[in-house]
Protein backbone atom coordinates (compact mmCIF):
# COMPACT_ATOMS: atom_id res chain seq x y z
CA UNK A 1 18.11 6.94 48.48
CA UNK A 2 16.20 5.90 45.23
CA UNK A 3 13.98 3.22 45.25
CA UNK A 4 16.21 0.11 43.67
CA UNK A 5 12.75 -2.04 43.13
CA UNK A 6 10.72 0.78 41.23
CA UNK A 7 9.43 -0.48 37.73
CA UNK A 8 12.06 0.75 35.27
CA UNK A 9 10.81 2.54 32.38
CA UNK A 10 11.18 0.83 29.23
CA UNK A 11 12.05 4.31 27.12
CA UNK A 12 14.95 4.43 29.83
CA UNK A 13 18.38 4.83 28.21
CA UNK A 14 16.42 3.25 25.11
CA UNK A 15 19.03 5.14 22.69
CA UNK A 16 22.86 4.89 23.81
CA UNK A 17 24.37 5.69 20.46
CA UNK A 18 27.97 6.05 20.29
CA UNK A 19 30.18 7.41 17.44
CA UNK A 20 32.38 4.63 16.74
CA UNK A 21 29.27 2.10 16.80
CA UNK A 22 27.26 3.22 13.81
CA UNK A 23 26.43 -0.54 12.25
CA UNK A 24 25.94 0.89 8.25
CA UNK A 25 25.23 -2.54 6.67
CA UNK A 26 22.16 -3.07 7.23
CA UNK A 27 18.59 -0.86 7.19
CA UNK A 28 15.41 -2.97 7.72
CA UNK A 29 12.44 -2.05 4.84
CA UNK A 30 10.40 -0.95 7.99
CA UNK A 31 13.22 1.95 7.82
CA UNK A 32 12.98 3.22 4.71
CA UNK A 33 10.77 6.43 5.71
CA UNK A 34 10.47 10.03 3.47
CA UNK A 35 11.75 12.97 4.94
CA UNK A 36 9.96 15.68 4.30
CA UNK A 37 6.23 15.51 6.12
CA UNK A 38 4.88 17.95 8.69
CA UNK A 39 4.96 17.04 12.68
CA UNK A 40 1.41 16.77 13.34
CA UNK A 41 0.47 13.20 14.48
CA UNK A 42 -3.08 11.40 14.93
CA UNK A 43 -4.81 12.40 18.33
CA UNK A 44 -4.48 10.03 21.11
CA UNK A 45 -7.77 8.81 22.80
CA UNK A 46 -8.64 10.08 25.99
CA UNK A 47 -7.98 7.68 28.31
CA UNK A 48 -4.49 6.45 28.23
CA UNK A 49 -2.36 3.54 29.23
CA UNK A 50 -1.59 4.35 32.93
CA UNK A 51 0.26 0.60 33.19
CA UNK A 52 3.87 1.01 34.96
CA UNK A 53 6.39 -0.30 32.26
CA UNK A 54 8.49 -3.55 33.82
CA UNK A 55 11.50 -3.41 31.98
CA UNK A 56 14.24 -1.71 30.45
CA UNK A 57 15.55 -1.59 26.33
CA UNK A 58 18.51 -0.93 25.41
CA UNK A 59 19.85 -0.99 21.82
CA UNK A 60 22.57 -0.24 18.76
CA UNK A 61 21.03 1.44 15.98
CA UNK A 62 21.01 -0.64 12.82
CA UNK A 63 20.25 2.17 10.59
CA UNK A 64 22.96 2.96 7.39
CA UNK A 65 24.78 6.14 8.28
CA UNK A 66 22.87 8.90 6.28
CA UNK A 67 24.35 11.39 3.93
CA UNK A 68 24.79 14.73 5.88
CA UNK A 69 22.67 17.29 4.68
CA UNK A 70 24.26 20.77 4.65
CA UNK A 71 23.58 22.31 8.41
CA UNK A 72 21.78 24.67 7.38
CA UNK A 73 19.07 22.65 5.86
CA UNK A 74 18.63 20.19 8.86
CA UNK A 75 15.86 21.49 11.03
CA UNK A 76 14.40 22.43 7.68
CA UNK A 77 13.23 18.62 7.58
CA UNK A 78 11.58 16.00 9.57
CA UNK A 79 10.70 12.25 8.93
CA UNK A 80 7.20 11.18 7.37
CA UNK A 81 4.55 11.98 9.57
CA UNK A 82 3.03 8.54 11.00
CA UNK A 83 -0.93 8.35 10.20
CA UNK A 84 -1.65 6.08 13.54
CA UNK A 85 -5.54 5.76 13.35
CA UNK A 86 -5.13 5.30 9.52
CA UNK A 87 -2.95 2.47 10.39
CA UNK A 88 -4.93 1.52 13.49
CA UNK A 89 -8.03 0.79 10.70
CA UNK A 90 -6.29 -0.53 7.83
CA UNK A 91 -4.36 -3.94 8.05
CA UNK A 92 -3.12 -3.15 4.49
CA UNK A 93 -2.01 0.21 2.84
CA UNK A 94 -4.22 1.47 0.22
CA UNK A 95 -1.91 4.17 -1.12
CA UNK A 96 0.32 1.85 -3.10
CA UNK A 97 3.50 3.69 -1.80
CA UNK A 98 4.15 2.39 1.73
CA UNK A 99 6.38 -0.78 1.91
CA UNK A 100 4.21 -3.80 3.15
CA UNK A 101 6.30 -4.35 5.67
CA UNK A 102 6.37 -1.17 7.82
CA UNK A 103 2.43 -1.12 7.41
CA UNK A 104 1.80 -4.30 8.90
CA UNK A 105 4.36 -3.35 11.79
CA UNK A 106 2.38 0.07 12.27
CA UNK A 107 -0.77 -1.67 12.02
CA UNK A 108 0.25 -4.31 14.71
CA UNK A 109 1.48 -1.29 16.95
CA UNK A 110 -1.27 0.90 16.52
CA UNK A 111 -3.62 0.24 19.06
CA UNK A 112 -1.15 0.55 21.96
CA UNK A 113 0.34 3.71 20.78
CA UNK A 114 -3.03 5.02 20.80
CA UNK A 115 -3.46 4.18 23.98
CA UNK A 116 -0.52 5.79 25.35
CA UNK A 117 1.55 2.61 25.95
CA UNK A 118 4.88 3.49 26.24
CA UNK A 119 6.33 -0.27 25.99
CA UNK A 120 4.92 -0.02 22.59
CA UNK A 121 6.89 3.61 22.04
CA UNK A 122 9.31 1.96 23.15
CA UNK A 123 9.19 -1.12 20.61
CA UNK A 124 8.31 1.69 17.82
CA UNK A 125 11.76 3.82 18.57
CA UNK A 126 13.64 0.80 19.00
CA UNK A 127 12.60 -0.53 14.95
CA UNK A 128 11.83 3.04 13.37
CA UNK A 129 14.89 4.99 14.72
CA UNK A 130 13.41 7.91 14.22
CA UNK A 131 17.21 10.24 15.46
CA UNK A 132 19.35 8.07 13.03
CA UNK A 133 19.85 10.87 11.04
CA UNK A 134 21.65 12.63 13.99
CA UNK A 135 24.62 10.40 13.62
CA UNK A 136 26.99 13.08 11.59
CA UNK A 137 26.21 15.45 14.47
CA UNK A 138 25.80 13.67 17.56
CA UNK A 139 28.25 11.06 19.50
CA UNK A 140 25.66 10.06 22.05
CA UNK A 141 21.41 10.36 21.81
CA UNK A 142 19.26 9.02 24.57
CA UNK A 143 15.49 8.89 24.76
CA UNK A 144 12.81 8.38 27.27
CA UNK A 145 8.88 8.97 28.68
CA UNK A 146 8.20 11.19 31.06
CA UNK A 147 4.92 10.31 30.98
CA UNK A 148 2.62 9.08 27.50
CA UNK A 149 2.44 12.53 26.51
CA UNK A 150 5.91 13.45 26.87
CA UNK A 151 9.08 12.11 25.18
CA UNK A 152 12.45 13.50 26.63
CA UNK A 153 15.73 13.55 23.73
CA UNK A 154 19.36 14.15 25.49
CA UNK A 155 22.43 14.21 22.82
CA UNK A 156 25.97 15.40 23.38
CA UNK A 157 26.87 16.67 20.27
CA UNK A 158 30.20 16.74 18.07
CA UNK A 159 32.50 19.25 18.39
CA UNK A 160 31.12 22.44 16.93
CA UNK A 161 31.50 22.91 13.16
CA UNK A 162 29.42 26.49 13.40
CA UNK A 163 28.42 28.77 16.36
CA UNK A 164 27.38 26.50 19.14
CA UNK A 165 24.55 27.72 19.91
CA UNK A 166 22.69 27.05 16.62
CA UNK A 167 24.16 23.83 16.19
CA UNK A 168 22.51 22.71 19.08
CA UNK A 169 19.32 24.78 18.59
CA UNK A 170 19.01 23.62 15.13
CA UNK A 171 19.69 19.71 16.00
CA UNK A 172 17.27 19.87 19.34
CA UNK A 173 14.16 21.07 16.71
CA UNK A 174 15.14 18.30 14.33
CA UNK A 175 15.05 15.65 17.17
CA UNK A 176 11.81 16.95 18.18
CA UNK A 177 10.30 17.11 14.88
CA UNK A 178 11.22 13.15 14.12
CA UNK A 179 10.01 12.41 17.58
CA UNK A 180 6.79 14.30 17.34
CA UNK A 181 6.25 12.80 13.43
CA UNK A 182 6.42 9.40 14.83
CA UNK A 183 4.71 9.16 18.16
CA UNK A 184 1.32 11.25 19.57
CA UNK A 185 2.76 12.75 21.90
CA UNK A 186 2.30 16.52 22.49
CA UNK A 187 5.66 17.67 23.74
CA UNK A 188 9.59 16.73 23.77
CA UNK A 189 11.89 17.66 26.26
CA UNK A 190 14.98 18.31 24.65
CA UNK A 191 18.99 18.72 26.66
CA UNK A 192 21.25 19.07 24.52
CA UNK A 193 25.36 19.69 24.98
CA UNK A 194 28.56 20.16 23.57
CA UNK A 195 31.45 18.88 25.63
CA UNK A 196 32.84 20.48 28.30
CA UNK A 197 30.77 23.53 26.91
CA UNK A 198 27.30 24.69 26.26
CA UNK A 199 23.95 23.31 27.12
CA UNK A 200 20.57 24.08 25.96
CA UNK A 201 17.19 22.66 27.58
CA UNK A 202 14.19 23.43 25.59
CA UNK A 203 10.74 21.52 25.28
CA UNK A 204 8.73 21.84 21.84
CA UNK A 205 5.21 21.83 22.28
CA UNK A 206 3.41 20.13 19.08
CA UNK A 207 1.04 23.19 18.14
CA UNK A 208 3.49 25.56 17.87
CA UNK A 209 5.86 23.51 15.97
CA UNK A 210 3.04 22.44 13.75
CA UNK A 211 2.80 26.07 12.71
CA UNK A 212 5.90 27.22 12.04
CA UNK A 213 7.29 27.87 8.73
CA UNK A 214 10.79 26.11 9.14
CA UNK A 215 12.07 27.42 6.01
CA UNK A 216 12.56 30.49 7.28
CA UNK A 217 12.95 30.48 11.34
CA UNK A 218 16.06 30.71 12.81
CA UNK A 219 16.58 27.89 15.39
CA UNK A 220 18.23 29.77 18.63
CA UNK A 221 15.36 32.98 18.06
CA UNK A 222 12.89 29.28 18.16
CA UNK A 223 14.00 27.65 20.38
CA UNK A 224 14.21 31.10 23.01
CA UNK A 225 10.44 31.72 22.26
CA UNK A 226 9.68 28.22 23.30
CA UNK A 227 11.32 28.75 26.61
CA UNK A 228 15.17 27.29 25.85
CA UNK A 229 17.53 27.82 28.11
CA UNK A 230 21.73 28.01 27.01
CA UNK A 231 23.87 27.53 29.64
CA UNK A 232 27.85 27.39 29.67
């Protein structure tokens, strides 16, 4: 039997994002993010935040639904890569571009994501919602930690508008793109599943996704040669 009185992890069921519950009237400046940098993140330190998390988060998105991009162009693009150390050294911007607001909440972060603190990924995810733009795709999205290095994604996506198999190759390298653009971590663990029907379990490693010309991969031939897994 599991052990009721273990700490909980606070990336635990941090995402439980259903269909019907998509708030759209409201998106926080500290949202407003590009979507189009690369996946490479800031290196963590060496020594990281070993500290067992204590409790549990559990949210709704309040992110505006997004327009849906055609399909084909979705894994094509990732959220703005997050400069941590930049932000670790520099209470203000100095670009000129960067809303005040989501620099002074990076810059308040930075030290603890750094450090490998996953309370503080999990404070990040909870105000940067990173997978919002999975919404016209996915009914459900949950992240976690396995560890400070590793982030784990599970979605259960809508029923499929194209062949099933790269619908949910093509969504699992877009959730790991956003996830790996926002945190320094070096790999997600991605399940994803259509219902009742196919699953695919595939971690991205950050160097080879850092290399990859997206424009012209195909997502099931990537995600295979990363080790992914479809099973019925």
């Amino acid at each position: 039997m599991a052990n009721e009185n273990r700490p909980r992890n606070p990336l635990d069921m941090l995402y439980q994002i259903v269909g019907d519950l998509w708030p759209s009237d409201y998106v926080p400046p500290v949202l407003q993010l590009g979507n189009e940098g690369e996946t490479a993140a800031a290196e963590k330190p060496a020594q990281a935040n070993a500290a067992a998390p204590s409790h549990e988060v559990l949210y709704e998105t309040t992110s505006a639904a997004p327009a849906v991009p055609p399909f084909e162009e979705y894994w094509r693009r990732a959220d703005e890569r997050v400069e941590w150390t930049e932000a670790l050294l520099n209470p203000e911007s100095h670009d000129g571009l960067t809303d005040p607001e989501r620099w002074r909440f990076l810059h308040e972060k930075a030290e603890r994501v750094l450090a490998g603190d996953t309370q503080a990924y999990a404070e990040v995810l909870q105000t940067v919602d990173p997978l919002a733009d999975l919404k016209p795709f996915a009914q459900s999205v949950t992240v976690s930690a396995a560890d400070s290095d590793t982030v784990r994604v599970a979605f259960t996506a809508l029923e499929a508008q194209t062949d099933a198999r790269r619908l949910l190759a093509g969504l699992a390298l877009r959730c790991a793109r956003d996830v790996l653009a926002l945190l320094p971590v070096s790999a997600v663990e991605v399940e994803g599943r259509i219902p009742e029907g196919l699953t695919l379990t595939v971690t991205f490693q950050r160097d080879p996704l850092r290399k990859a010309r997206f424009g012209f991969l195909d997502p099931v031939e990537f995600a295979e040669e990363q080790g992914g897994i479809f099973t019925e």
